[in-house]
Protein backbone atom coordinates (compact mmCIF):
# COMPACT_ATOMS: atom_id res chain seq x y z
CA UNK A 1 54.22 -11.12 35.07
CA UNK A 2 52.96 -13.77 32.44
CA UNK A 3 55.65 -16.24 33.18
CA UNK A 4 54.81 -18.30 36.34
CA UNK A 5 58.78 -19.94 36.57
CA UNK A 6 61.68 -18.02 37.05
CA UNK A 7 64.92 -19.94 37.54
CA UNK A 8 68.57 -18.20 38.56
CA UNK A 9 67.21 -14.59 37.08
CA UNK A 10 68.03 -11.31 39.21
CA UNK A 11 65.89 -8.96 39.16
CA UNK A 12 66.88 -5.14 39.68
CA UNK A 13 64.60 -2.01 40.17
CA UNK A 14 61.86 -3.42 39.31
CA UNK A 15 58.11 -2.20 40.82
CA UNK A 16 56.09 -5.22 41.58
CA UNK A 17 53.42 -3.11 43.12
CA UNK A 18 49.95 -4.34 41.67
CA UNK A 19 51.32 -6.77 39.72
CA UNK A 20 49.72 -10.07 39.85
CA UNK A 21 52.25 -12.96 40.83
CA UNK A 22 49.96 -15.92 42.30
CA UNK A 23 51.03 -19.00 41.27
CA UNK A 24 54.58 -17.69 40.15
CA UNK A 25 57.26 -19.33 41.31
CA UNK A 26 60.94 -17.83 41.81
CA UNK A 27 63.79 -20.44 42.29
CA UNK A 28 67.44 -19.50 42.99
CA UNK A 29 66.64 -15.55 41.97
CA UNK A 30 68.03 -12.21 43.13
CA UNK A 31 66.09 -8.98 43.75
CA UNK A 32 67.78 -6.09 44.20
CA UNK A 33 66.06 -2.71 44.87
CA UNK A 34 63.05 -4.01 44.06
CA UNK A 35 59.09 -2.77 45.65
CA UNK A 36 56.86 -5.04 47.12
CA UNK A 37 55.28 -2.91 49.18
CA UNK A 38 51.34 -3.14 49.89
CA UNK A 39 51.81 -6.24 47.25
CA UNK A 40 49.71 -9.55 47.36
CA UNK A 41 52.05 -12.27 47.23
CA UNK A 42 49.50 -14.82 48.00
CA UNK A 43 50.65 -18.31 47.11
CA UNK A 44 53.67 -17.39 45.65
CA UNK A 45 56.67 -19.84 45.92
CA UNK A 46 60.67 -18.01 47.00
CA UNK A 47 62.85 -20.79 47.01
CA UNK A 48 66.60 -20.28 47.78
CA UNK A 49 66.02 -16.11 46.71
CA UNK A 50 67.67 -13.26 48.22
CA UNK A 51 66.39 -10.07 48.52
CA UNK A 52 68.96 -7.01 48.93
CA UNK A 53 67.95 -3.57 49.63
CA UNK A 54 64.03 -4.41 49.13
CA UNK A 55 60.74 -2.98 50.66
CA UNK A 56 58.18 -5.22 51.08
CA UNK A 57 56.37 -3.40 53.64
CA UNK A 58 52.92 -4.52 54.24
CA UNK A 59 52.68 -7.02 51.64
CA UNK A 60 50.38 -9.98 51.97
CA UNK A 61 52.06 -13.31 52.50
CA UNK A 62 48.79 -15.68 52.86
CA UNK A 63 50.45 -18.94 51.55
CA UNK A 64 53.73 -18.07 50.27
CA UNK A 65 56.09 -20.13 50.80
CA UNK A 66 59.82 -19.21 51.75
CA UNK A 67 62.24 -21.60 51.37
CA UNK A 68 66.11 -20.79 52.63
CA UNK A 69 64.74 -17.09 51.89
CA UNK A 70 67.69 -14.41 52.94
CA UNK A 71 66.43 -10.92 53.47
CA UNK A 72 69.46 -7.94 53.54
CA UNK A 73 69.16 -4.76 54.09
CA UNK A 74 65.10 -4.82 53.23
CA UNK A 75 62.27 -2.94 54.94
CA UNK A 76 60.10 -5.92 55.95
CA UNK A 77 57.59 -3.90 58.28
CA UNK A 78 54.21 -4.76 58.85
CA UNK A 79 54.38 -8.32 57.40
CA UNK A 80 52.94 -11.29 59.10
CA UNK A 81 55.00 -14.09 58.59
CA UNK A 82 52.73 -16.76 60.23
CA UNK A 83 50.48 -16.46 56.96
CA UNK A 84 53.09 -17.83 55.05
CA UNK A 85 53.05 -21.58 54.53
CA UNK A 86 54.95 -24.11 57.28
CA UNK A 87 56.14 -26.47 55.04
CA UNK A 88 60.25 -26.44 54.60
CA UNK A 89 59.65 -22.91 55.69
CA UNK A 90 63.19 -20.76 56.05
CA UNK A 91 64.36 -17.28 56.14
CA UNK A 92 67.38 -15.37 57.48
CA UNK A 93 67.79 -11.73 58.00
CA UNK A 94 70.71 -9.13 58.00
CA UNK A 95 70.28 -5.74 58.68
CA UNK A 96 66.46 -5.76 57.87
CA UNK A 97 63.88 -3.58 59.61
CA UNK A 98 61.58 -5.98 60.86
CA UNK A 99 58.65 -3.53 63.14
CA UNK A 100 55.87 -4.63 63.89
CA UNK A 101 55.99 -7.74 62.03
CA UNK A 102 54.21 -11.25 63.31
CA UNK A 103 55.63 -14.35 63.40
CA UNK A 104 53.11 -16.03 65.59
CA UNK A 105 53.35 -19.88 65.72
CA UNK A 106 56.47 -20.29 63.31
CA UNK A 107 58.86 -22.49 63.96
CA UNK A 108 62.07 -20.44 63.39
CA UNK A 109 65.05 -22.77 64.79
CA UNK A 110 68.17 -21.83 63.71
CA UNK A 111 67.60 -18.71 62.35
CA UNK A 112 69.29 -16.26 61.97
CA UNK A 113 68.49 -12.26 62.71
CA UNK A 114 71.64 -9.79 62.19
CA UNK A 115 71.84 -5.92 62.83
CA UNK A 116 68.13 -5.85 62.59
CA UNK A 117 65.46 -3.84 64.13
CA UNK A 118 62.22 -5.93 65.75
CA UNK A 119 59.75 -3.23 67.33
CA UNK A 120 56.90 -4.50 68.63
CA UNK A 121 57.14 -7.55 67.00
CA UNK A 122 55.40 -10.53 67.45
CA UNK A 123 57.06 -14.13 68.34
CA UNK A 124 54.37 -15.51 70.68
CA UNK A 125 54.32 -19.45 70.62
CA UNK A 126 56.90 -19.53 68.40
CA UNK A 127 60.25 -22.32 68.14
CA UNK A 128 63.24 -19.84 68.36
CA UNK A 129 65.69 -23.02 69.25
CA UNK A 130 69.34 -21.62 68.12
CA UNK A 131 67.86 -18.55 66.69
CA UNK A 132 70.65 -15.87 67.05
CA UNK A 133 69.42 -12.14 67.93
CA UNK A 134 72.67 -10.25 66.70
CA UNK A 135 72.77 -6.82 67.53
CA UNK A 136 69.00 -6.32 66.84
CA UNK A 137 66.49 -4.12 69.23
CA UNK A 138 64.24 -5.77 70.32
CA UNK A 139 62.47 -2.65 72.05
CA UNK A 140 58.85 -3.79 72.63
CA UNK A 141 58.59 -7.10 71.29
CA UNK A 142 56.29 -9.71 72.18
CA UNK A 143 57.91 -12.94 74.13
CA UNK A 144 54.95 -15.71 75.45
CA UNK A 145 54.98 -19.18 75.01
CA UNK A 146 57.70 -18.53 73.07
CA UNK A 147 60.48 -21.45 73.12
CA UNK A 148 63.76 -19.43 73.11
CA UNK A 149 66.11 -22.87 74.42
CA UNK A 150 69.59 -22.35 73.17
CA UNK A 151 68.82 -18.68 71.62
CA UNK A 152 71.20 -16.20 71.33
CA UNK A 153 70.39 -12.83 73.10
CA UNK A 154 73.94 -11.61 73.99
CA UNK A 155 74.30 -8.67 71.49
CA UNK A 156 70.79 -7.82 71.34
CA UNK A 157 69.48 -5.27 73.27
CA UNK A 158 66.10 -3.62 74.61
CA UNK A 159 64.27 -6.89 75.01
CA UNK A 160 61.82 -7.63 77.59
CA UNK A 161 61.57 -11.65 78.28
CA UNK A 162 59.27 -13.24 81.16
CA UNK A 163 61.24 -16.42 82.31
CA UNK A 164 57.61 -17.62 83.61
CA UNK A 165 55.93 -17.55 79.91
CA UNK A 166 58.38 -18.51 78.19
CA UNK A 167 61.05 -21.17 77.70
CA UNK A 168 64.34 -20.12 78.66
CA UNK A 169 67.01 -23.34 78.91
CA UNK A 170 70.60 -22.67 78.19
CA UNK A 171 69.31 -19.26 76.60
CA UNK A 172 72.48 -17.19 76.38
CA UNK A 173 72.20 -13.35 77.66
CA UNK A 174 75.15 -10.49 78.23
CA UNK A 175 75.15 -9.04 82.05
CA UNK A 176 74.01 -6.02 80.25
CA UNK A 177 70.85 -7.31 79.24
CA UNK A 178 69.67 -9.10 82.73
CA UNK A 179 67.25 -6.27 83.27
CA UNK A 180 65.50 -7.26 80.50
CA UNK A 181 64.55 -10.67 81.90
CA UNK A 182 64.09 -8.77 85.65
CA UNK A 183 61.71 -6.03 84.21
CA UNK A 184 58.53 -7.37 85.52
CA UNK A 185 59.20 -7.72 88.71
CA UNK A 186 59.66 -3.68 89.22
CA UNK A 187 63.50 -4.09 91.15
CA UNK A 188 66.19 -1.56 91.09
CA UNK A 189 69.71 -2.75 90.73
CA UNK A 190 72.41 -0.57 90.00
């Protein structure tokens, strides 16, 4: 890509695989069915995009910035989020496969994760204030010094959550998913 602004463009089909894009920056654009996959996105600036239908599967976010990002329907797996950069940093997701991804360390209040799926992923010492877990499995992922204080875990399911490692204050669970704050400590209840 030669030009480094693009402004209120969309985007559709297009293979950004090896392309060089540090330095670009992409305000108020849509991508639609677009690759990203294995791509270095280094230091590139998303500000108020969307991404629909999208794989950016093991691309490498060191310094990007996403600001008020939305993700839908995308195949985000692999990415570590915590490389991107913290300032005004946003991003929402609806029905997104999210495995395996990292968000170590990011503050993520308010966010928003719909009909997604979060194997193994990461959100130690993270700030999930208000973050809403909408009917996304959360089947392996990582918990641990993780702030979860008003979160939203009452459609989600498959989540294991230590109450000792992690903040827990006005969290909001379903009866169904109890076990999944009980699982360390090896009880039966039927």
């Amino acid at each position: 890509m030669k030009d480094l602004l693009h402004e209120e463009e969309t985007f559709d089909k297009i293979d950004f695989t090896g392309k060089p894009l540090a330095g670009t920056e992409f305000n108020k654009c849509v991508f639609k069915n677009c690759n990203f996959a294995n791509s270095p996105l280094a230091r590139v600036l998303f500000s108020d995009c969307v991404f629909d239908n999208c794989n950016l599967g093991n691309a490498t976010l060191d310094g990007t910035k996403l600001q008020e990002v939305t993700f839908r329907n995308s195949k985000l797996l692999g990415l570590n989020f915590y490389q991107c950069a913290d300032f005004l940093f946003s991003v929402s997701f609806q029905g997104c496969n999210l495995d395996f991804t990292s968000f170590t360390g990011k503050k993520l209040k308010k966010t928003l994760f719909d009909t997604c799926t979060l194997k193994e992923a990461n959100f130690s010492d993270c700030d999930l204030t208000e973050t809403k877990f909408l009917h996304c499995d959360l089947s392996q992922t990582l918990f641990n010094r993780t702030n979860l204080t008003k979160a939203d875990f009452r459609t989600a399911y498959n989540y294991t959550i230590d109450a000792e490692a992690n903040t827990l204050k006005k969290t909001k669970f379903s009866a169904a998913g109890l076990m999944g704050l009980l699982a360390k400590y090896d009880i039966i209840v039927e």
